[in-house]
Protein backbone atom coordinates (compact mmCIF):
# COMPACT_ATOMS: atom_id res chain seq x y z
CA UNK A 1 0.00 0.00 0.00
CA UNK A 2 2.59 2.46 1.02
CA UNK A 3 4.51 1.61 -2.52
CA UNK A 4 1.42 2.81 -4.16
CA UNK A 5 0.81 5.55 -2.96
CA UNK A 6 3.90 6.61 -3.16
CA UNK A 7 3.75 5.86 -7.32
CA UNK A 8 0.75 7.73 -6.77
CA UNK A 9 2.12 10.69 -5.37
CA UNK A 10 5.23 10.67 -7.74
CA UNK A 11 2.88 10.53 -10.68
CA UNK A 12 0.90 13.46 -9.45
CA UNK A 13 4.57 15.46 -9.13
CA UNK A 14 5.56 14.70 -12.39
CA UNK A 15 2.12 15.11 -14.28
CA UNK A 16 2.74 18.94 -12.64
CA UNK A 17 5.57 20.10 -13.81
CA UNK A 18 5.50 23.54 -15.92
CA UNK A 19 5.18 23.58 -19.22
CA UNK A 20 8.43 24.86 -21.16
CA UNK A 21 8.24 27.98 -23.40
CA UNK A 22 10.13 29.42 -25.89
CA UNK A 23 10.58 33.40 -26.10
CA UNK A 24 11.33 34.87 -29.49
CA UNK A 25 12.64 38.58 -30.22
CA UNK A 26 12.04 38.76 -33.95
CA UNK A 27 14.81 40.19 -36.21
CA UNK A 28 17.36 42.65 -34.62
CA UNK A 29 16.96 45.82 -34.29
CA UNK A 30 18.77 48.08 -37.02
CA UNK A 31 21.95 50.26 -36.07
CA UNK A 32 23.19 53.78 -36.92
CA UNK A 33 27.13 54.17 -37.77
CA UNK A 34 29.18 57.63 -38.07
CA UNK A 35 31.62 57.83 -39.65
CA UNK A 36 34.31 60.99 -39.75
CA UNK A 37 32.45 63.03 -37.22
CA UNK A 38 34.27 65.55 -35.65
CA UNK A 39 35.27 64.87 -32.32
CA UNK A 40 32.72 67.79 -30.47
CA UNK A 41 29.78 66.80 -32.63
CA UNK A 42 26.80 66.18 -31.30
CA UNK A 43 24.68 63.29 -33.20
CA UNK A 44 20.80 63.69 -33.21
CA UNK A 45 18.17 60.94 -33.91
CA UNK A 46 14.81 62.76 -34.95
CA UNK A 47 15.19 65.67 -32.88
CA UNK A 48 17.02 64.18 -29.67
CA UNK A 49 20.42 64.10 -28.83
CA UNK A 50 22.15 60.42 -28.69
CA UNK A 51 25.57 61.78 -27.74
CA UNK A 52 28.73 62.81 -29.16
CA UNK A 53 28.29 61.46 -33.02
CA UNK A 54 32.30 60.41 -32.74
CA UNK A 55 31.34 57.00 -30.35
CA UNK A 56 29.47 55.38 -32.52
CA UNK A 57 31.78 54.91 -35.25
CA UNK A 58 31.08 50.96 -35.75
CA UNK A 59 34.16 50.04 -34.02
CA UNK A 60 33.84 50.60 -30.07
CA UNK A 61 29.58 51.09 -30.15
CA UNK A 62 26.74 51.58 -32.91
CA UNK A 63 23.47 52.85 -32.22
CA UNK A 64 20.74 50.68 -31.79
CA UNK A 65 17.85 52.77 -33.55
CA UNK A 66 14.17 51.59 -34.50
CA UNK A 67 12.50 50.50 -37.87
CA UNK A 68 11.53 52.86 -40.29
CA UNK A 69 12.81 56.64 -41.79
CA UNK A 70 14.71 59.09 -39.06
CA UNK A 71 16.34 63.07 -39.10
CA UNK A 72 19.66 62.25 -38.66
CA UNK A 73 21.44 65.56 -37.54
CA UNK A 74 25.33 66.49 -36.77
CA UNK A 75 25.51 69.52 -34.52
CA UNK A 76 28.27 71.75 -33.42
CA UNK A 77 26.71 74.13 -30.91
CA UNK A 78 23.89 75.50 -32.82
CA UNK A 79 25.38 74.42 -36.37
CA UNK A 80 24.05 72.02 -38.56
CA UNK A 81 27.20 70.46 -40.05
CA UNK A 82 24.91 67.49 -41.66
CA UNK A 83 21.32 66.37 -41.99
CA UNK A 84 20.11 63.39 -43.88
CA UNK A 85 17.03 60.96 -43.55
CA UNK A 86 17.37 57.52 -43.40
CA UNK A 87 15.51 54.43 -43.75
CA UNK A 88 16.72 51.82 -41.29
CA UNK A 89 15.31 47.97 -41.92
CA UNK A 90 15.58 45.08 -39.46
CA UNK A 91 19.39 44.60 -38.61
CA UNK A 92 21.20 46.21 -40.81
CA UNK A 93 23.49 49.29 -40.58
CA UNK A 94 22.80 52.39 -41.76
CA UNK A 95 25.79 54.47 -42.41
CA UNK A 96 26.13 58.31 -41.82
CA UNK A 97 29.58 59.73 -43.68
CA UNK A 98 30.59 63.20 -42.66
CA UNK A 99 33.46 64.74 -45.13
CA UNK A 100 34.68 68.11 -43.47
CA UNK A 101 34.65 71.07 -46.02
CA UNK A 102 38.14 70.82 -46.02
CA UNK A 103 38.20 67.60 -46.80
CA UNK A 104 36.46 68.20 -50.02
């Protein structure tokens, strides 16, 4: 008696147990790279700042930027010294080139 009901019990435990799941991100999430920025530049995503533009070169960091078209600014102070839209698709790298003036 005591051997069944300890089958019993152990079937009980094991008939519990949690189901398993499976979580799934979808496809990464695109990234901006900038390349040539001058070292004080300030690099703007649709109107906010993300930072000095000169970090996110592709080699130390990229910036990890949402589906679809953005503004894509480089600011000195109050200067503009590039604006371009982009479209950015599901993991790839979009690539922002500045060329200085005196580089052209």
């Amino acid at each position: 008696m005591k051997n069944l009901l300890a089958l019993a019990v152990a079937a009980c435990l094991t008939a519990c147990a949690m189901p398993t799941t499976q979580v799934s991100t979808g496809a990464p999430r695109p990234t901006l790279i900038v390349q040539g920025a001058p070292a004080d530049a300030i690099l703007y995503v649709d109107g906010l700042a993300a930072g000095n533009a000169a970090q996110y070169n592709g080699v130390a960091n990229s910036l990890l930027i949402e589906e679809g078209v953005h503004q894509v600014e480089l600011r000195r102070g109050a200067s503009v010294l590039m604006a371009q839209k982009i479209f950015a698709s599901n993991g790839e790298s979009s690539k922002l080139v500045y060329a200085s003036e005196s580089a052209k």
